[in-house]
ModelCIF file with pLDDT and N, C-alpha, C, O atoms, coordinates in Angstrom:
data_MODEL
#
_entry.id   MODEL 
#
_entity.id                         1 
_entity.type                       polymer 
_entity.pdbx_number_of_molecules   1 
#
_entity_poly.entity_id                      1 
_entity_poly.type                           'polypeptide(L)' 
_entity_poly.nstd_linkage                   no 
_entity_poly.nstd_monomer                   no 
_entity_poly.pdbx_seq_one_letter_code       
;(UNK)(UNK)(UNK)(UNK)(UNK)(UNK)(UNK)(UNK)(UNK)(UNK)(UNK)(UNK)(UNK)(UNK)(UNK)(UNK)
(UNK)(UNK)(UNK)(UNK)(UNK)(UNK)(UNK)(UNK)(UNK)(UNK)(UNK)(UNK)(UNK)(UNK)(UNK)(UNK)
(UNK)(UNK)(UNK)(UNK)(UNK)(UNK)(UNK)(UNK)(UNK)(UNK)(UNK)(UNK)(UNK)(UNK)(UNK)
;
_entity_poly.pdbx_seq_one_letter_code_can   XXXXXXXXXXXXXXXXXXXXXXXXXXXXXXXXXXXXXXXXXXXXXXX 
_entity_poly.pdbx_strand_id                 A 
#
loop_
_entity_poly_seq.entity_id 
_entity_poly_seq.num 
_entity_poly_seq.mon_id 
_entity_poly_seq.hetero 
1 1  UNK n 
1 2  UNK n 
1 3  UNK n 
1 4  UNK n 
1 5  UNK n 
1 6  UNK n 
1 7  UNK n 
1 8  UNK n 
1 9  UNK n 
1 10 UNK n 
1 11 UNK n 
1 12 UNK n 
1 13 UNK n 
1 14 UNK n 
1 15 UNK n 
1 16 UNK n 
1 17 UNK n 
1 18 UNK n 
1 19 UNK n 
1 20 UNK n 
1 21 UNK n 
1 22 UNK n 
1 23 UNK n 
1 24 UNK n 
1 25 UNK n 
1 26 UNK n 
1 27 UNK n 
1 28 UNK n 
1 29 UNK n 
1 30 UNK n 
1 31 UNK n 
1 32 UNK n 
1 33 UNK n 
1 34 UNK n 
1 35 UNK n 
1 36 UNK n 
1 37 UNK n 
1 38 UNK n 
1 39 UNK n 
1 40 UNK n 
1 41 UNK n 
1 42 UNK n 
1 43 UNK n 
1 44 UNK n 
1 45 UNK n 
1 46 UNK n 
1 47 UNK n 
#
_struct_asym.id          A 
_struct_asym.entity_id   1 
#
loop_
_ma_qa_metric.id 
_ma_qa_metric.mode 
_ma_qa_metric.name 
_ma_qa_metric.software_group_id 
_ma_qa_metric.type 
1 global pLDDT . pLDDT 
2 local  pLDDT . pLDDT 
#
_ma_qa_metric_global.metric_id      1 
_ma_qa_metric_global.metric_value   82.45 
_ma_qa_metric_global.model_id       1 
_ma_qa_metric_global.ordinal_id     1 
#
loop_
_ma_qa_metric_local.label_asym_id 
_ma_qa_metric_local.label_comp_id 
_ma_qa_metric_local.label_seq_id 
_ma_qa_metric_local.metric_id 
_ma_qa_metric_local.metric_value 
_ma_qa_metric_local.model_id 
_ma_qa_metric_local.ordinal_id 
A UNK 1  2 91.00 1 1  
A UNK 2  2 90.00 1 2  
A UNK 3  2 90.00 1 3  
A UNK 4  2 88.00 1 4  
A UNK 5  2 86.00 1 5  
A UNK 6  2 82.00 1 6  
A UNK 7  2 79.00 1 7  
A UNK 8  2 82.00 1 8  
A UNK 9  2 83.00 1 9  
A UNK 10 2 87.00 1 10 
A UNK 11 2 89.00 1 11 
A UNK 12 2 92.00 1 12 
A UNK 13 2 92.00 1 13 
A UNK 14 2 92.00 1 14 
A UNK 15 2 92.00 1 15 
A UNK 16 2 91.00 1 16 
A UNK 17 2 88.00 1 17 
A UNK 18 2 84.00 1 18 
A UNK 19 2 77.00 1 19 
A UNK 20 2 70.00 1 20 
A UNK 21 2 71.00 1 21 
A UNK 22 2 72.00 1 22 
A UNK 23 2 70.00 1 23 
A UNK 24 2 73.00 1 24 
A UNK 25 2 72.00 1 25 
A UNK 26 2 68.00 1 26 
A UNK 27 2 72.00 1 27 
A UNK 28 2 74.00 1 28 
A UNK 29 2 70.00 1 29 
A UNK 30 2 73.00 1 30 
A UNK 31 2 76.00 1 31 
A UNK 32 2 77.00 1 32 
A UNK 33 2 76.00 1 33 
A UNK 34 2 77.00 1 34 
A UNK 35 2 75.00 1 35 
A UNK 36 2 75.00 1 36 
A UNK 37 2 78.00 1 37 
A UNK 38 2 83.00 1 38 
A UNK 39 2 87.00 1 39 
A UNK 40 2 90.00 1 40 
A UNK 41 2 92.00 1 41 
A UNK 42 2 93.00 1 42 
A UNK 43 2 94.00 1 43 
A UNK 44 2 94.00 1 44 
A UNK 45 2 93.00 1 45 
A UNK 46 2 90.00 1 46 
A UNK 47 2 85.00 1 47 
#
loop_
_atom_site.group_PDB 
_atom_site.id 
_atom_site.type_symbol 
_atom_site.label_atom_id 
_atom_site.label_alt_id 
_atom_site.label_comp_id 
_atom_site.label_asym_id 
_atom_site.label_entity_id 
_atom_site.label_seq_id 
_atom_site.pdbx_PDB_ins_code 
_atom_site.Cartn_x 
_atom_site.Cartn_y 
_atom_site.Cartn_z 
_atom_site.occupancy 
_atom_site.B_iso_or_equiv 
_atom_site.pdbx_formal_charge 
_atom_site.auth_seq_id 
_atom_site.auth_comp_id 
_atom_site.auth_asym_id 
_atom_site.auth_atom_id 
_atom_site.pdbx_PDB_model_num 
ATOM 1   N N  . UNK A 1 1  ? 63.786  99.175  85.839  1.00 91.00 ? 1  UNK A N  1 
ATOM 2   C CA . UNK A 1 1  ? 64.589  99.414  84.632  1.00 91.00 ? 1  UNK A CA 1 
ATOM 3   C C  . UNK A 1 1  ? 64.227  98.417  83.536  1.00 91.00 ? 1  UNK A C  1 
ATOM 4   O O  . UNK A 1 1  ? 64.306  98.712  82.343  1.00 91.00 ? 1  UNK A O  1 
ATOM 5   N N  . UNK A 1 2  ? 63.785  97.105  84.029  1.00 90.00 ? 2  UNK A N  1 
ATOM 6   C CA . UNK A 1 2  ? 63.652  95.818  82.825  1.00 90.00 ? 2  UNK A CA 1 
ATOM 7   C C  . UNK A 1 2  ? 62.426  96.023  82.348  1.00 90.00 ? 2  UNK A C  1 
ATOM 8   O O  . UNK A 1 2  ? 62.202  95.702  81.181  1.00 90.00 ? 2  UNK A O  1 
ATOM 9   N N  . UNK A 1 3  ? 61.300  96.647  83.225  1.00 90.00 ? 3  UNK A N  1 
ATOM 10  C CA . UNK A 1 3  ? 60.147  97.308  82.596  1.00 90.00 ? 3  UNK A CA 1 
ATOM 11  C C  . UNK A 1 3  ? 60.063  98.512  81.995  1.00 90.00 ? 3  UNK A C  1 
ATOM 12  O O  . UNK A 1 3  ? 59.063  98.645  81.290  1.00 90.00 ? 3  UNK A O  1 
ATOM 13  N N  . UNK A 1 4  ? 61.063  99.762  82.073  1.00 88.00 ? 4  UNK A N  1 
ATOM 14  C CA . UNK A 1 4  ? 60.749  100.549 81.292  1.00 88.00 ? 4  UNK A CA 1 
ATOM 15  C C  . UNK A 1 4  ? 61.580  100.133 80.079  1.00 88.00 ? 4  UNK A C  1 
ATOM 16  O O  . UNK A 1 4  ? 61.140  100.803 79.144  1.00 88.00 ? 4  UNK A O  1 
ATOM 17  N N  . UNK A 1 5  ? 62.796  99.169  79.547  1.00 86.00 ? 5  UNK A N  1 
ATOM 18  C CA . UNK A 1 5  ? 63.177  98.857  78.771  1.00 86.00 ? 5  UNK A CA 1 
ATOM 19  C C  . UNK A 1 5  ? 62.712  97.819  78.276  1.00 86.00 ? 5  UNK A C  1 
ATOM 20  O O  . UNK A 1 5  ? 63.475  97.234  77.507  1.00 86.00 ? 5  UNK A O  1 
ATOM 21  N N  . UNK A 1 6  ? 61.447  97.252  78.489  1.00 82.00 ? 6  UNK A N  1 
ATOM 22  C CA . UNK A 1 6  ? 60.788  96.150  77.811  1.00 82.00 ? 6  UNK A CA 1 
ATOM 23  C C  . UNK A 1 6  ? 60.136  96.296  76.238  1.00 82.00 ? 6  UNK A C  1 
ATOM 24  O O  . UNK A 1 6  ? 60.104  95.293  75.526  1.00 82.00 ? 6  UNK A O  1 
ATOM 25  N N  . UNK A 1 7  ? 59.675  97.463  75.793  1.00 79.00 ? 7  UNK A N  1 
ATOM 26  C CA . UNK A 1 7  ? 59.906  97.651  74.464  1.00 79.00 ? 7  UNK A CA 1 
ATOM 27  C C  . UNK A 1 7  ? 60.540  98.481  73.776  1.00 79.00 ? 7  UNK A C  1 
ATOM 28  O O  . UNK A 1 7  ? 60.176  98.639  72.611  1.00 79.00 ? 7  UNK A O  1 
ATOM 29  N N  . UNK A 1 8  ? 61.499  99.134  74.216  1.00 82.00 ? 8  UNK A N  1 
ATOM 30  C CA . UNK A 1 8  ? 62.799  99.670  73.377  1.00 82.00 ? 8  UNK A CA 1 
ATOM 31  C C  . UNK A 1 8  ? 63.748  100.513 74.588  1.00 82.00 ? 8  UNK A C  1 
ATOM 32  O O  . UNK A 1 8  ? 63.406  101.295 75.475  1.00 82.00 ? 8  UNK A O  1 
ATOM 33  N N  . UNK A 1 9  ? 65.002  100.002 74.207  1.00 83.00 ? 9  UNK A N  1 
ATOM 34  C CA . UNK A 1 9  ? 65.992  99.868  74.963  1.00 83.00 ? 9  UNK A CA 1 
ATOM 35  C C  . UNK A 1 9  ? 66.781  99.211  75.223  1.00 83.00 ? 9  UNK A C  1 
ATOM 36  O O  . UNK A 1 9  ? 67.025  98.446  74.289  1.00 83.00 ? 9  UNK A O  1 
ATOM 37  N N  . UNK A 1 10 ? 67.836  98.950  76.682  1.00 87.00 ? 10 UNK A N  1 
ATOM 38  C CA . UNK A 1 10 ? 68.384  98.046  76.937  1.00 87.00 ? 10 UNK A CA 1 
ATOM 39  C C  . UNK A 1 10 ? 68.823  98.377  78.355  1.00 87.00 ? 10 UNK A C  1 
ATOM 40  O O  . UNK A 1 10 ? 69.040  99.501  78.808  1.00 87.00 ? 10 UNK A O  1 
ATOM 41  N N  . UNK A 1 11 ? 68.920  97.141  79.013  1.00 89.00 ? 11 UNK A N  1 
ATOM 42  C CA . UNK A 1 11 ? 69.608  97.379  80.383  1.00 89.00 ? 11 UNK A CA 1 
ATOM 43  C C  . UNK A 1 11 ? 71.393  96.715  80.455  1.00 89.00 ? 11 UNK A C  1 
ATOM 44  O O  . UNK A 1 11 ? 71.542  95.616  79.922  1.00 89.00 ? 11 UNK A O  1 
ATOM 45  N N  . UNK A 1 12 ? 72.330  97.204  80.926  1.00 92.00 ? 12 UNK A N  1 
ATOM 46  C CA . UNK A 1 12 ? 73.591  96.753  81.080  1.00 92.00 ? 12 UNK A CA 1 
ATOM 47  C C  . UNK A 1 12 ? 73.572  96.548  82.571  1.00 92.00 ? 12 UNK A C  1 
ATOM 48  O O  . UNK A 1 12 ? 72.860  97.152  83.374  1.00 92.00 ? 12 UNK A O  1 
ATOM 49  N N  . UNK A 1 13 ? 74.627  95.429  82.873  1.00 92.00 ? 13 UNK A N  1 
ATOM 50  C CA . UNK A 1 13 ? 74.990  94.824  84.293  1.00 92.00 ? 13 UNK A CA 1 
ATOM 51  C C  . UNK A 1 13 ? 76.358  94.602  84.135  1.00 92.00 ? 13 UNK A C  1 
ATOM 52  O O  . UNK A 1 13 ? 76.892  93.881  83.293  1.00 92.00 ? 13 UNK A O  1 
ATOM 53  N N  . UNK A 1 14 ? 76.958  95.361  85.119  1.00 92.00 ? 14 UNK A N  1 
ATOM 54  C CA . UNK A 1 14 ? 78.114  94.645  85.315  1.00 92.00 ? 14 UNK A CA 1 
ATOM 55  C C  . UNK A 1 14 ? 78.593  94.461  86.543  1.00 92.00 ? 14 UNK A C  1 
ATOM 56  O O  . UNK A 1 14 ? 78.465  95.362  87.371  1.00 92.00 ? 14 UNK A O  1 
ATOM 57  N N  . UNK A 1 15 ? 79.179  93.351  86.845  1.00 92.00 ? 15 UNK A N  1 
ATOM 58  C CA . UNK A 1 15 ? 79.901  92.903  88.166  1.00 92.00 ? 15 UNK A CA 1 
ATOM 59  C C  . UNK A 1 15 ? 81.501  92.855  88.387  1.00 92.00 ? 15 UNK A C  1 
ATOM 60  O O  . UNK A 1 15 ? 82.233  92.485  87.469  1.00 92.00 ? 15 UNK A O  1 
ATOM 61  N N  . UNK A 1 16 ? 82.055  93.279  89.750  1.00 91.00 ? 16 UNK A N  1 
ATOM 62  C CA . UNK A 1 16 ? 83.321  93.413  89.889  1.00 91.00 ? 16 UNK A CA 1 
ATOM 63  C C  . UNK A 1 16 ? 83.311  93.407  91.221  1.00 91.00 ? 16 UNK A C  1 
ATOM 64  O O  . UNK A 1 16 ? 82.596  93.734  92.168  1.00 91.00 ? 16 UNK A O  1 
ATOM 65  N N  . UNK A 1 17 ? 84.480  92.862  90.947  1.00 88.00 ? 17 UNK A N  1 
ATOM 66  C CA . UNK A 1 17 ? 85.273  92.640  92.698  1.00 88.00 ? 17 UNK A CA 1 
ATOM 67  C C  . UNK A 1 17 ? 85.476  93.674  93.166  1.00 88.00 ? 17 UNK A C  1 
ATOM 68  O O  . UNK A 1 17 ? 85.797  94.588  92.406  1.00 88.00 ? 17 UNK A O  1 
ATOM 69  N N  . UNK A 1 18 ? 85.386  93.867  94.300  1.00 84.00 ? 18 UNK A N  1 
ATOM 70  C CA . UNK A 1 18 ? 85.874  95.998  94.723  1.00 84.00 ? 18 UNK A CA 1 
ATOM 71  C C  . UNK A 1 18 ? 86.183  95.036  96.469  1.00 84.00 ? 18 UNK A C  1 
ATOM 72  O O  . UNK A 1 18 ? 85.884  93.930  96.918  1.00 84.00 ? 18 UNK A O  1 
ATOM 73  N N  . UNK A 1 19 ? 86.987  96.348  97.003  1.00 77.00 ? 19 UNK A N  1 
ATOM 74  C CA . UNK A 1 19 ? 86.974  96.364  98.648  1.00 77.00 ? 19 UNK A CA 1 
ATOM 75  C C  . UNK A 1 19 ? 85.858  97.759  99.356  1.00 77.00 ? 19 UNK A C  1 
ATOM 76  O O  . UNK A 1 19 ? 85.272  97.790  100.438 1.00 77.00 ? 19 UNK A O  1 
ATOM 77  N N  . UNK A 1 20 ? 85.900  98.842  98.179  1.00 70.00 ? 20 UNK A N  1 
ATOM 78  C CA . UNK A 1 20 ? 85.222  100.008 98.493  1.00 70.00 ? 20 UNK A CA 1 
ATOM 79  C C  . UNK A 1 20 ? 86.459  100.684 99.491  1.00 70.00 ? 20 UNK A C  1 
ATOM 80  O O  . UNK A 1 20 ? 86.130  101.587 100.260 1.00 70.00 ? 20 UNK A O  1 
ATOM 81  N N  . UNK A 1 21 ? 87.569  100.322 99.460  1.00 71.00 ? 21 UNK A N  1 
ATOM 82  C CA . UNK A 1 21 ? 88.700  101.440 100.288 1.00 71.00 ? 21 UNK A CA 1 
ATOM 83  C C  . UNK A 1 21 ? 89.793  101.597 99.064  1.00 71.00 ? 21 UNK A C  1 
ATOM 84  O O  . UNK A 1 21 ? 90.147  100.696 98.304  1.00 71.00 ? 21 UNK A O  1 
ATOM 85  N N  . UNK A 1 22 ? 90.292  103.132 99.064  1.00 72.00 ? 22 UNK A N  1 
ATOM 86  C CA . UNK A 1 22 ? 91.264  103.751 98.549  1.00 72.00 ? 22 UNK A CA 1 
ATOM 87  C C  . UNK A 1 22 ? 92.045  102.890 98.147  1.00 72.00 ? 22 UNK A C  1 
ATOM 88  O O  . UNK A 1 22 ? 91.725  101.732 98.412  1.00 72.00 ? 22 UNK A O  1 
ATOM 89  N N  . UNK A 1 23 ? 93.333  103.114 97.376  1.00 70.00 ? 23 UNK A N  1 
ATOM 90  C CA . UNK A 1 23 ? 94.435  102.276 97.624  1.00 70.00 ? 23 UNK A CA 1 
ATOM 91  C C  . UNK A 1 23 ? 95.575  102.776 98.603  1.00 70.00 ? 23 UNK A C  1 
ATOM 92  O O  . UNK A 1 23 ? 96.689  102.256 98.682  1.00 70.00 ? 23 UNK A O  1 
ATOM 93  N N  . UNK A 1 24 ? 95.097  103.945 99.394  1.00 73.00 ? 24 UNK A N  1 
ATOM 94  C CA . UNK A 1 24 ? 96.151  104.042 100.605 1.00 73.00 ? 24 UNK A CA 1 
ATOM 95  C C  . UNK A 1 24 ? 95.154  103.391 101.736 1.00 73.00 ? 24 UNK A C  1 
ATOM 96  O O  . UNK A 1 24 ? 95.585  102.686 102.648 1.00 73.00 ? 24 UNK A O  1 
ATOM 97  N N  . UNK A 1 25 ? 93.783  103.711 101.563 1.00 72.00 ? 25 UNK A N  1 
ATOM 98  C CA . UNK A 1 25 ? 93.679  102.331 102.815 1.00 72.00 ? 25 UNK A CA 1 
ATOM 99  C C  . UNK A 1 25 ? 94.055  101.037 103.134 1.00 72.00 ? 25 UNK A C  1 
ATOM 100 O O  . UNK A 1 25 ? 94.277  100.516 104.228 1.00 72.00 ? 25 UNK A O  1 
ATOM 101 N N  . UNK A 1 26 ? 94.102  100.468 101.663 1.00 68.00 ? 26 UNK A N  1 
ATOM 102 C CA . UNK A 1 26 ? 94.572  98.770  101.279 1.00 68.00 ? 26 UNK A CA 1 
ATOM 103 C C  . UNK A 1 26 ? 95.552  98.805  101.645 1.00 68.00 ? 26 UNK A C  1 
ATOM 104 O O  . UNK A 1 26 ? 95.888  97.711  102.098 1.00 68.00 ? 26 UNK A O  1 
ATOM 105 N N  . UNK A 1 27 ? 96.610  99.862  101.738 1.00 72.00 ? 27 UNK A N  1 
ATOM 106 C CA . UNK A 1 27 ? 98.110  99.547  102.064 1.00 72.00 ? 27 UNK A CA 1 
ATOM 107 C C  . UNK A 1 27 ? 97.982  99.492  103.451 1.00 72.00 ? 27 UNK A C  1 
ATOM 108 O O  . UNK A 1 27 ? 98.183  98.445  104.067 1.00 72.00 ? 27 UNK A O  1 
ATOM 109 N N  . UNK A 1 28 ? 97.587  100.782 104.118 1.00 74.00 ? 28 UNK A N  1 
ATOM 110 C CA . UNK A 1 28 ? 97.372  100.134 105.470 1.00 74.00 ? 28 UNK A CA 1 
ATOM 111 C C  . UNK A 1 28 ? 97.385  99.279  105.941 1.00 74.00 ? 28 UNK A C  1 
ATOM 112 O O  . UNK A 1 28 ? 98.337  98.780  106.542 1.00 74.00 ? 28 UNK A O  1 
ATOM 113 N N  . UNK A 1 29 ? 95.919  98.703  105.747 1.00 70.00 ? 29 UNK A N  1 
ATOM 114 C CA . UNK A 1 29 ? 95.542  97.421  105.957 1.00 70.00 ? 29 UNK A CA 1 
ATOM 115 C C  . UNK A 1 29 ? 96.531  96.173  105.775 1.00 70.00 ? 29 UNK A C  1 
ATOM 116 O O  . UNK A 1 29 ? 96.982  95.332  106.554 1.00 70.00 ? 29 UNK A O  1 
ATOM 117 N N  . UNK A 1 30 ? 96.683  96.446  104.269 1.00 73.00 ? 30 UNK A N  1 
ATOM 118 C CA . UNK A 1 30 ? 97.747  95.265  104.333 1.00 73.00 ? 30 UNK A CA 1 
ATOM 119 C C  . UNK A 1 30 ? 98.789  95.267  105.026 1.00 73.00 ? 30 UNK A C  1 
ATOM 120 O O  . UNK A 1 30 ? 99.295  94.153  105.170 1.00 73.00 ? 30 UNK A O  1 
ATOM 121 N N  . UNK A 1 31 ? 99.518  96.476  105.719 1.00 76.00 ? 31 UNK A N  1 
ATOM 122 C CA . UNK A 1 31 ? 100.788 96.600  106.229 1.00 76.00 ? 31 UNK A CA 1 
ATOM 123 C C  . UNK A 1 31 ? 100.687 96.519  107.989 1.00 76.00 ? 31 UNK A C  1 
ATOM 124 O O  . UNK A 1 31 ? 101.607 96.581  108.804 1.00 76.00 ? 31 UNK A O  1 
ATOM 125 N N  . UNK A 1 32 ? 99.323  96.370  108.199 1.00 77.00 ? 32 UNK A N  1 
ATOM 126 C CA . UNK A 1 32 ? 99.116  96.112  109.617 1.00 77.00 ? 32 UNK A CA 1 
ATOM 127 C C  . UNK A 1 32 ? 98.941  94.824  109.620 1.00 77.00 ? 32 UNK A C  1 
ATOM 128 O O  . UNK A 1 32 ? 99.128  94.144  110.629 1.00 77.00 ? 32 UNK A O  1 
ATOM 129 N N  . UNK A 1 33 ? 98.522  94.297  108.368 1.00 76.00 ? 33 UNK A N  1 
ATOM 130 C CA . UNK A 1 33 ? 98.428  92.454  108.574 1.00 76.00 ? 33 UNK A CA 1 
ATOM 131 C C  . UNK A 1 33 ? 96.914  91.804  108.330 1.00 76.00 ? 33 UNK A C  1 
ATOM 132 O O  . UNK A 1 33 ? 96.476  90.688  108.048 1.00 76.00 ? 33 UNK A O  1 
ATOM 133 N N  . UNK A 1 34 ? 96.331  93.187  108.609 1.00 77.00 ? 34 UNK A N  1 
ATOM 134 C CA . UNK A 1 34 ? 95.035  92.471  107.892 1.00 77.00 ? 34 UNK A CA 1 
ATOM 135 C C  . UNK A 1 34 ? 94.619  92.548  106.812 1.00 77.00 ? 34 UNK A C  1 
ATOM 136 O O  . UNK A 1 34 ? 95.111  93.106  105.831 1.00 77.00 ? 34 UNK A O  1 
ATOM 137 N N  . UNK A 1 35 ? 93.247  91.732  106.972 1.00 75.00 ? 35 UNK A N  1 
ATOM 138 C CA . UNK A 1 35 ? 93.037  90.631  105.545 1.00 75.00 ? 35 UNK A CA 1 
ATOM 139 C C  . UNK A 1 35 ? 91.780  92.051  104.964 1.00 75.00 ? 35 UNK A C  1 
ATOM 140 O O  . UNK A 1 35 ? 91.233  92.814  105.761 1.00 75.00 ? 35 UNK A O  1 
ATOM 141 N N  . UNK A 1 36 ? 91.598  92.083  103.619 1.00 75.00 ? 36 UNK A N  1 
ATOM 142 C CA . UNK A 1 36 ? 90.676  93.292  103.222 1.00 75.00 ? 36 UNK A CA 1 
ATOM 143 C C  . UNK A 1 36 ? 89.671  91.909  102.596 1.00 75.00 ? 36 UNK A C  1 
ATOM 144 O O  . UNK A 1 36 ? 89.912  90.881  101.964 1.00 75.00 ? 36 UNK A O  1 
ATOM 145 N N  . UNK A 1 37 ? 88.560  92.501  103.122 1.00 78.00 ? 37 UNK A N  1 
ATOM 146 C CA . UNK A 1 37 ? 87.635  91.965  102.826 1.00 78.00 ? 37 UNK A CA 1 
ATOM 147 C C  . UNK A 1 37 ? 86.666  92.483  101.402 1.00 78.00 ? 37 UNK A C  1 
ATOM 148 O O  . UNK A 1 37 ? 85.979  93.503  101.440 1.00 78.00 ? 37 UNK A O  1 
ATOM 149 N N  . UNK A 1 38 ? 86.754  91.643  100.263 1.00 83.00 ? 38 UNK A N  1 
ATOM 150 C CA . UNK A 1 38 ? 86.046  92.142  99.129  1.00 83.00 ? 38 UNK A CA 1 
ATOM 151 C C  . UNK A 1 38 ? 84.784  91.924  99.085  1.00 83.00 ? 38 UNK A C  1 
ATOM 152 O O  . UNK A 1 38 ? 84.119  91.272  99.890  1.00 83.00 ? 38 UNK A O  1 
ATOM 153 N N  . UNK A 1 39 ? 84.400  92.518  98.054  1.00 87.00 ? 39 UNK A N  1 
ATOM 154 C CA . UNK A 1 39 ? 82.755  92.588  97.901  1.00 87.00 ? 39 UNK A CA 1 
ATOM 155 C C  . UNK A 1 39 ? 82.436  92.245  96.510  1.00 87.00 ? 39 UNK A C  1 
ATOM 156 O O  . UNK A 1 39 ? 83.429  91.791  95.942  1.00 87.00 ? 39 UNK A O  1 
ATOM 157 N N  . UNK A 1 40 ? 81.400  92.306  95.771  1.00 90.00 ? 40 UNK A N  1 
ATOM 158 C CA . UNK A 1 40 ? 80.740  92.380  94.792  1.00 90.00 ? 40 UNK A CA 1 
ATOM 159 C C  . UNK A 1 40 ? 80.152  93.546  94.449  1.00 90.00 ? 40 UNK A C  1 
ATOM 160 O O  . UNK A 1 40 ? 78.966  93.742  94.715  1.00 90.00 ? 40 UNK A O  1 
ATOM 161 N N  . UNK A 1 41 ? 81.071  94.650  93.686  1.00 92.00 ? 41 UNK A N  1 
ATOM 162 C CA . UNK A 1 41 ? 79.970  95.624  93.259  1.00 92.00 ? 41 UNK A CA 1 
ATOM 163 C C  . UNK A 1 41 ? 79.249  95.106  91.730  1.00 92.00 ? 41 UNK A C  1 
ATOM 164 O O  . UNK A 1 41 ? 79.551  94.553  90.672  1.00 92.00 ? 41 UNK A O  1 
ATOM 165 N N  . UNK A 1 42 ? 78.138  95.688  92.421  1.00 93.00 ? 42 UNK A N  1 
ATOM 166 C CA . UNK A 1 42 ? 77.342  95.678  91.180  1.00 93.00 ? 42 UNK A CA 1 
ATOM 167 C C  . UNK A 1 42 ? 76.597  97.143  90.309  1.00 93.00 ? 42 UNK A C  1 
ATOM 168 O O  . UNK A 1 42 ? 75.736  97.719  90.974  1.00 93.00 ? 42 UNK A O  1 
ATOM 169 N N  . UNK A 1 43 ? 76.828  97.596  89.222  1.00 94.00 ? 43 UNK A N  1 
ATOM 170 C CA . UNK A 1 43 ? 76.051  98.561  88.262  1.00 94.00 ? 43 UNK A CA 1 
ATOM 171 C C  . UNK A 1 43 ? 75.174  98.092  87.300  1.00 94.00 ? 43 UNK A C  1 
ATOM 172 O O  . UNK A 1 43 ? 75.442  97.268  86.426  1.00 94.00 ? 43 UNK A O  1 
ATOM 173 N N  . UNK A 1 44 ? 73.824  98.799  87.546  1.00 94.00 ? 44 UNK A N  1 
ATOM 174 C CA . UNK A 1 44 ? 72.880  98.403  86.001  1.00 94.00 ? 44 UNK A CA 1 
ATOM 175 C C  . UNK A 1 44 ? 72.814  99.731  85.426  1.00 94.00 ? 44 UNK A C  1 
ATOM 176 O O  . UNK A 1 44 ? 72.486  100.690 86.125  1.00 94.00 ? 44 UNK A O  1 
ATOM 177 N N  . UNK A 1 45 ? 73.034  99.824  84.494  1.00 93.00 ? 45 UNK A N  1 
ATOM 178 C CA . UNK A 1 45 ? 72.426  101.289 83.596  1.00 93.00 ? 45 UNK A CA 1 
ATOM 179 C C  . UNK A 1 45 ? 71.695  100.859 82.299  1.00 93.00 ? 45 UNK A C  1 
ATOM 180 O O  . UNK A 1 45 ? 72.024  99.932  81.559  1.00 93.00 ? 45 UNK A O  1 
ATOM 181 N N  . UNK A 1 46 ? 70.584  101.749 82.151  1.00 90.00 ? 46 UNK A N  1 
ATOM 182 C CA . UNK A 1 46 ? 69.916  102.295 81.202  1.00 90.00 ? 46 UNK A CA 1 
ATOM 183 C C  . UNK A 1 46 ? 70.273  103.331 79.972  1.00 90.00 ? 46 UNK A C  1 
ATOM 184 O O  . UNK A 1 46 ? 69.502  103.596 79.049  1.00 90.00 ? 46 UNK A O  1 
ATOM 185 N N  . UNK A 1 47 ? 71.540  103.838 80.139  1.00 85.00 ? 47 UNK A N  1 
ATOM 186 C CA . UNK A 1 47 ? 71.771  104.664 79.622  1.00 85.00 ? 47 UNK A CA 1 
ATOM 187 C C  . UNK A 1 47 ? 71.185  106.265 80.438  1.00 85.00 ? 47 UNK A C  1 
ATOM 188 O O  . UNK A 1 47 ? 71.408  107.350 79.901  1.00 85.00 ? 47 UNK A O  1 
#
């Protein structure tokens, strides 16, 4: 992507906290006592 946008264009990044489960899984989880383990999602777009 940083090479085909090397002379016109642009690349975007963005980062966010996620678990990757629903929010009725999280309740679950949380209501059984366990701990949800997060991640780092990451997106690049080109457009």
């Amino acid at each position: 992507m940083f090479e085909k946008s090397k002379d016109k264009g642009s690349v975007w990044i963005t980062l966010k906290r996620s678990s990757l489960k629903s929010k009725l899984q999280k309740r679950k989880l949380s209501s059984a006592g366990e701990s949800i383990e997060y991640r780092c999602l990451i997106r690049a777009t080109d457009a």
